[in-house]
N, C-alpha and C. Protein backbone atom coordinates (compact mmCIF):
# COMPACT_ATOMS: atom_id res chain seq x y z
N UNK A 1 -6.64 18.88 -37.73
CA UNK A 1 -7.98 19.11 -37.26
C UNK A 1 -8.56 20.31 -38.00
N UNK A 2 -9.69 19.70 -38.67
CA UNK A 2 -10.08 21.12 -39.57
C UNK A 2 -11.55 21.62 -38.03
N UNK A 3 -11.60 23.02 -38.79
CA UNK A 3 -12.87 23.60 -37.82
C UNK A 3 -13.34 24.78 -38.82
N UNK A 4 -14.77 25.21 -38.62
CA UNK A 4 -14.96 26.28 -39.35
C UNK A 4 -15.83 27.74 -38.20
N UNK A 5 -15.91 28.59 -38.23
CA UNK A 5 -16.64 29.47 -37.72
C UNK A 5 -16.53 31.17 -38.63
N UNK A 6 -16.72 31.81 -37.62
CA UNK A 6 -16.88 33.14 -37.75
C UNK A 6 -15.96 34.07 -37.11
N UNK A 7 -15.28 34.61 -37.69
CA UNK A 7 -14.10 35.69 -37.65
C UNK A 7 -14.89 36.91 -37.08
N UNK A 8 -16.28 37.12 -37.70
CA UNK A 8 -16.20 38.89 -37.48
C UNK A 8 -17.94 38.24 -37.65
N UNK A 9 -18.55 39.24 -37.20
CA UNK A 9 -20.12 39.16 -37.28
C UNK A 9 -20.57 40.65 -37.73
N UNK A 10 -21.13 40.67 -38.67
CA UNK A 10 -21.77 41.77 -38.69
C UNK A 10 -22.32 42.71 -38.21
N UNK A 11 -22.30 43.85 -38.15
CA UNK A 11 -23.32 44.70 -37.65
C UNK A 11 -23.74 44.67 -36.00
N UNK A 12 -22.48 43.94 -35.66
CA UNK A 12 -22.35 43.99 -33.94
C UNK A 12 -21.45 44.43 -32.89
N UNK A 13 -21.56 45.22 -32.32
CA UNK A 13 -20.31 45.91 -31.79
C UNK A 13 -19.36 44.99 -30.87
N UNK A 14 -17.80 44.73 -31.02
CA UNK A 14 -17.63 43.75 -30.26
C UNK A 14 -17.04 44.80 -28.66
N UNK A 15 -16.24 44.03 -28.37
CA UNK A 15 -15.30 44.49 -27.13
C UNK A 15 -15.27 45.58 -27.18
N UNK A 16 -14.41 45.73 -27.97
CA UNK A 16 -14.06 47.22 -28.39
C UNK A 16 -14.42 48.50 -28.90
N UNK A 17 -16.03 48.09 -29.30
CA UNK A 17 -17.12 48.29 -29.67
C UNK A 17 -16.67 49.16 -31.07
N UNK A 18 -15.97 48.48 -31.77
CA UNK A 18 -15.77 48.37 -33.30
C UNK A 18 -16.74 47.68 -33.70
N UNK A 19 -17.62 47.74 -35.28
CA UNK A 19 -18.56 47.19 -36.02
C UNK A 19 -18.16 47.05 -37.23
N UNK A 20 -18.23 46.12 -37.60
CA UNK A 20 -17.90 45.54 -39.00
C UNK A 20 -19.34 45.39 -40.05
N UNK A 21 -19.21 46.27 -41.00
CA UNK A 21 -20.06 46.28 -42.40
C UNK A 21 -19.53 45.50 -43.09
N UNK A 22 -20.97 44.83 -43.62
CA UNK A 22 -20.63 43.74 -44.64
C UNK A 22 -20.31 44.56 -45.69
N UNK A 23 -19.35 43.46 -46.37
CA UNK A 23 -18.44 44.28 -47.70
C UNK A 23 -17.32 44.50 -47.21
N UNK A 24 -16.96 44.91 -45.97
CA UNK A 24 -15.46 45.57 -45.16
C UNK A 24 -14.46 44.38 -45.83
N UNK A 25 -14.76 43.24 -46.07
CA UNK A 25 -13.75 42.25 -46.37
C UNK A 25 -13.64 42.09 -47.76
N UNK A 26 -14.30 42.60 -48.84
CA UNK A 26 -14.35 42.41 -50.40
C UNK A 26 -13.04 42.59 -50.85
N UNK A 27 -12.33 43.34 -50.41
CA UNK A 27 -11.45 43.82 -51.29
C UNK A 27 -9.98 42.52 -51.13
N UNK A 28 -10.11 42.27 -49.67
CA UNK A 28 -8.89 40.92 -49.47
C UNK A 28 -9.07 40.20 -49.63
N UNK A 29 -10.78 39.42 -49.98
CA UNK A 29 -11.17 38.51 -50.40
C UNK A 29 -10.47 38.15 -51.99
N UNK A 30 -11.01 39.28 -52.85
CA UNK A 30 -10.88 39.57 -53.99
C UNK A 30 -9.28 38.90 -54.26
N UNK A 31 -8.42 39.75 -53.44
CA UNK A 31 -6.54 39.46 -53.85
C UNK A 31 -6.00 38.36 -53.22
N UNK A 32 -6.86 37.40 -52.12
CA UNK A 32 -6.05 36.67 -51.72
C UNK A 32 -6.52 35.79 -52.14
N UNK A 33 -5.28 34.69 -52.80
CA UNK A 33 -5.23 33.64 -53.52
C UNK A 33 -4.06 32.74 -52.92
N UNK A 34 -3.95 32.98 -51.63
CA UNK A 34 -3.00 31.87 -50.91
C UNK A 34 -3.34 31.67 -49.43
N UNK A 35 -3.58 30.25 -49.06
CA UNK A 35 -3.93 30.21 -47.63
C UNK A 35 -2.90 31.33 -46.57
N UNK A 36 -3.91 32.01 -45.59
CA UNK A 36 -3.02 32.77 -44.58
C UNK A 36 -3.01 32.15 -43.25
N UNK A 37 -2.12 32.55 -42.38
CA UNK A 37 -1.65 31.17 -41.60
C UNK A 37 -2.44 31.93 -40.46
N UNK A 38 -2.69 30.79 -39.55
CA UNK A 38 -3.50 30.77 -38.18
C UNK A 38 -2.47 31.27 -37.04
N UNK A 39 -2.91 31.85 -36.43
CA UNK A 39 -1.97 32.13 -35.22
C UNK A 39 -2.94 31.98 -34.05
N UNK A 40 -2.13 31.54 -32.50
CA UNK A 40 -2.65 31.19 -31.46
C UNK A 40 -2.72 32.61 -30.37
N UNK A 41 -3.78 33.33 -30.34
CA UNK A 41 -4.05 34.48 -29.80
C UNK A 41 -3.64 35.60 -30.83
N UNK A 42 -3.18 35.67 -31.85
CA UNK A 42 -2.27 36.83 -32.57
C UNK A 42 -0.77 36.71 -32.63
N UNK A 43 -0.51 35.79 -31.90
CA UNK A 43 0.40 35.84 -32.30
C UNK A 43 1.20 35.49 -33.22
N UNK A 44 2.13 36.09 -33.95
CA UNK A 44 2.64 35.52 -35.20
C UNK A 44 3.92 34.72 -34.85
N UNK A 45 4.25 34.69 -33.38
CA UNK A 45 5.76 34.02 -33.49
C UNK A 45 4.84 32.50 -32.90
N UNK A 46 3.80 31.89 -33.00
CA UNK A 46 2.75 31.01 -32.46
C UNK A 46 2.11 30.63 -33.68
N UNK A 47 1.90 30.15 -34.87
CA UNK A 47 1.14 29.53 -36.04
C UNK A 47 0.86 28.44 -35.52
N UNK A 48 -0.50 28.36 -35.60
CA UNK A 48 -0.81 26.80 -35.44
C UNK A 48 -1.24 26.39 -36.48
N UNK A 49 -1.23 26.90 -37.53
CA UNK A 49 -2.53 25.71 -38.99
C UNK A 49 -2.59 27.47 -40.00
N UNK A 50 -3.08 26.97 -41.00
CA UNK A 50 -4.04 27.77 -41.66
C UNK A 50 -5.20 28.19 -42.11
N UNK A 51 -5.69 29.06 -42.70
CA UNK A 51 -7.17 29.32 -42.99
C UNK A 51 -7.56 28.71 -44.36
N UNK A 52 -8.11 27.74 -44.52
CA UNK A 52 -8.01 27.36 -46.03
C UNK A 52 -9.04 28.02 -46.97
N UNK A 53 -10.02 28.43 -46.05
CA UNK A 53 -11.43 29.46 -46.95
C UNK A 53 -11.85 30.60 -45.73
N UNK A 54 -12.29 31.65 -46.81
CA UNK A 54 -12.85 32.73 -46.24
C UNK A 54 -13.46 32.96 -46.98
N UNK A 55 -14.98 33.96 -46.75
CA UNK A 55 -15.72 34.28 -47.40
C UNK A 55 -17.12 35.13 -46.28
N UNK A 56 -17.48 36.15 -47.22
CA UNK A 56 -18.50 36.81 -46.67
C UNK A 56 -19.91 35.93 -46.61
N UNK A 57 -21.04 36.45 -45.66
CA UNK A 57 -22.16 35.94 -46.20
C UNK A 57 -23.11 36.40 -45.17
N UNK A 58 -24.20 36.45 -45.17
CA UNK A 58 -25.08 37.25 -44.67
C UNK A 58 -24.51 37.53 -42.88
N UNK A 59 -24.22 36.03 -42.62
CA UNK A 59 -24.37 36.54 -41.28
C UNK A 59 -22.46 37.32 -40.34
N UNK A 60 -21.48 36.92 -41.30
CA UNK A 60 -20.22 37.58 -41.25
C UNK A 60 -19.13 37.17 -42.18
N UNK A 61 -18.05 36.74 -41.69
CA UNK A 61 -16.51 36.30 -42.38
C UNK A 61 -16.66 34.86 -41.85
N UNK A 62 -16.90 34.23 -42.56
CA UNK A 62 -17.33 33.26 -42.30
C UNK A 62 -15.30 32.13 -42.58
N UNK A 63 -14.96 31.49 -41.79
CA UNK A 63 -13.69 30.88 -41.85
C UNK A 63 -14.00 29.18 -41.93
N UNK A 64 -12.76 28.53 -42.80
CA UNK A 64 -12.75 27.25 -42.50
C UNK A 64 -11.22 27.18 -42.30
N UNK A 65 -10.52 26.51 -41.23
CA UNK A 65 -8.79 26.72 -41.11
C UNK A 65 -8.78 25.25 -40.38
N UNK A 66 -7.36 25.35 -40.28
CA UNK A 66 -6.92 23.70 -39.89
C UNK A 66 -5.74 23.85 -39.13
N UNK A 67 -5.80 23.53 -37.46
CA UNK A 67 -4.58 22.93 -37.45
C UNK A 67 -3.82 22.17 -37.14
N UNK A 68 -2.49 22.28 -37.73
CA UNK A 68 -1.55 21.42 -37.76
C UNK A 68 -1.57 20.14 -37.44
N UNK A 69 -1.29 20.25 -36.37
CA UNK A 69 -1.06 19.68 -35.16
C UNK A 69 -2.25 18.80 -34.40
N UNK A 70 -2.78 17.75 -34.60
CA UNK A 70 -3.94 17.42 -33.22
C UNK A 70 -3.62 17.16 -32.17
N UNK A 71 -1.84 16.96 -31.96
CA UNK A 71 -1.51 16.70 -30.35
C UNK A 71 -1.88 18.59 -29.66
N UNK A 72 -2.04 19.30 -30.35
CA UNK A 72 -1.48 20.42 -29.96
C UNK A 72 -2.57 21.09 -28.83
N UNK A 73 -1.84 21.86 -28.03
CA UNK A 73 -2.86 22.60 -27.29
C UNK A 73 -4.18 23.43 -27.10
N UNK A 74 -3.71 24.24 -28.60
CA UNK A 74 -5.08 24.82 -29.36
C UNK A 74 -5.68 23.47 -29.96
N UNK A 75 -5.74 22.76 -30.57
CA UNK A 75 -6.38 21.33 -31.02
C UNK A 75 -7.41 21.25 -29.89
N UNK A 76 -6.45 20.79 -28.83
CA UNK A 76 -7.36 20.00 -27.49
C UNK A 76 -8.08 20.91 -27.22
N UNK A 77 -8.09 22.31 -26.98
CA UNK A 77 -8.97 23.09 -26.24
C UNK A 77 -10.21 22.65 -26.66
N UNK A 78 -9.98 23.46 -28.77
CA UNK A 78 -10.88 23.27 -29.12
C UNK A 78 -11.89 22.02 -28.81
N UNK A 79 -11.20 20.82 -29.25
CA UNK A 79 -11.93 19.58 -29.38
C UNK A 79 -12.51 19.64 -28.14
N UNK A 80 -12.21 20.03 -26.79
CA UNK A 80 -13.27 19.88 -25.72
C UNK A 80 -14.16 21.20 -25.15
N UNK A 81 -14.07 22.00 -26.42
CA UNK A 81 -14.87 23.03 -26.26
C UNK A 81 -14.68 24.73 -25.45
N UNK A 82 -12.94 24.32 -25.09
CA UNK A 82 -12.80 25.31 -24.62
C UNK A 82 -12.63 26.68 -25.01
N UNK A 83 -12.28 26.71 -26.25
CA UNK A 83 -12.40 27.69 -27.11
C UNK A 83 -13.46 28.37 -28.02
N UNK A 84 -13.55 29.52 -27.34
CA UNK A 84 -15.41 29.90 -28.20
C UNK A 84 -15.06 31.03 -29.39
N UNK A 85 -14.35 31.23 -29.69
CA UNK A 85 -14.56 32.27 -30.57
C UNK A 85 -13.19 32.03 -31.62
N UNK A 86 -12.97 32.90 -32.61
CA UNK A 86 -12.32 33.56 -33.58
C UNK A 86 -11.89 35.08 -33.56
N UNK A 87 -11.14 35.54 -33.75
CA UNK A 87 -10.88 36.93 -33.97
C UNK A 87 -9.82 37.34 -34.89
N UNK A 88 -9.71 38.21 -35.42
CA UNK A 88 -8.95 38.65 -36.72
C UNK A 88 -8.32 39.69 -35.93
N UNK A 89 -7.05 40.36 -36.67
CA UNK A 89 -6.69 41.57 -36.82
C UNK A 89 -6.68 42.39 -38.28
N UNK A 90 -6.59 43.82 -38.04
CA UNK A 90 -6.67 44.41 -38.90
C UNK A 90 -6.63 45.98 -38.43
N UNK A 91 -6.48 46.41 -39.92
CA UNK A 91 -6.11 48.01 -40.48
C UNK A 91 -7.44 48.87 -40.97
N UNK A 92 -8.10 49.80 -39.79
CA UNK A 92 -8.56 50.11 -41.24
C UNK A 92 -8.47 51.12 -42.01
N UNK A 93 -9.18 51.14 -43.19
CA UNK A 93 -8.82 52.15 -44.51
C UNK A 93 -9.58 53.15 -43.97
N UNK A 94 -11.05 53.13 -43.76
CA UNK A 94 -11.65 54.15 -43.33
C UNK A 94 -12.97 53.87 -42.28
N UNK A 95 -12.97 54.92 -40.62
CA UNK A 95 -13.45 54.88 -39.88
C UNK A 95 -13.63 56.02 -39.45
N UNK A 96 -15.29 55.90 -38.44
CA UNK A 96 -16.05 57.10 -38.42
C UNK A 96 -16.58 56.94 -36.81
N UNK A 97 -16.75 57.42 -36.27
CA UNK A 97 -17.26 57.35 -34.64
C UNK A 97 -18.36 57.86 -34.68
N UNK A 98 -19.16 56.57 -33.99
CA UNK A 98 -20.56 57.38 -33.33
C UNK A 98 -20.77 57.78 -32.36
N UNK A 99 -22.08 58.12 -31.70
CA UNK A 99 -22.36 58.73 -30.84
C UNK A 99 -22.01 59.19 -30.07
């Protein structure tokens, strides 16, 4: 089951009220040259599929990934809509606090 969405949105504070600038992703864009694998909540001992494209563009990280599996649990959610979002993890290189 392929699906595509949005990892990260620009210029919007999420939960955590972290904000992501466009460009923040150039540099892994740039070096990665091998699909990275999907995980179900973060978790890594949980892969369900992989990400087969990433890419910036006006409105965020824009993803296309697939998985595995269509009997699978993440599959079904999705396919009946139960699943609304995307989320990434990450490091970062450099961060600044506002207000």
């Amino acid at each position: 089951m392929r699906f595509a969405g949005y990892a990260a949105l620009f210029d919007i504070p999420d939960a955590a009220r972290d904000t992501i600038r466009r460009g923040a992703f150039a540099r892994t864009l740039a070096s990665q040259n091998a699909p990275l694998p999907l995980y179900w909540q973060h978790r890594p001992d949980q892969p369900i599929g992989v990400i087969e494209q990433m890419s910036e563009d006006a409105r965020g990280l824009r993803v296309i990934a697939r998985i595995d599996r269509p009997d699978s649990r993440a599959a079904m959610l999705l396919s009946h809509g139960a699943v609304s979002g995307l989320s990434f993890g990450f490091r970062t290189r450099a961060a600044r606090q506002s207000g």
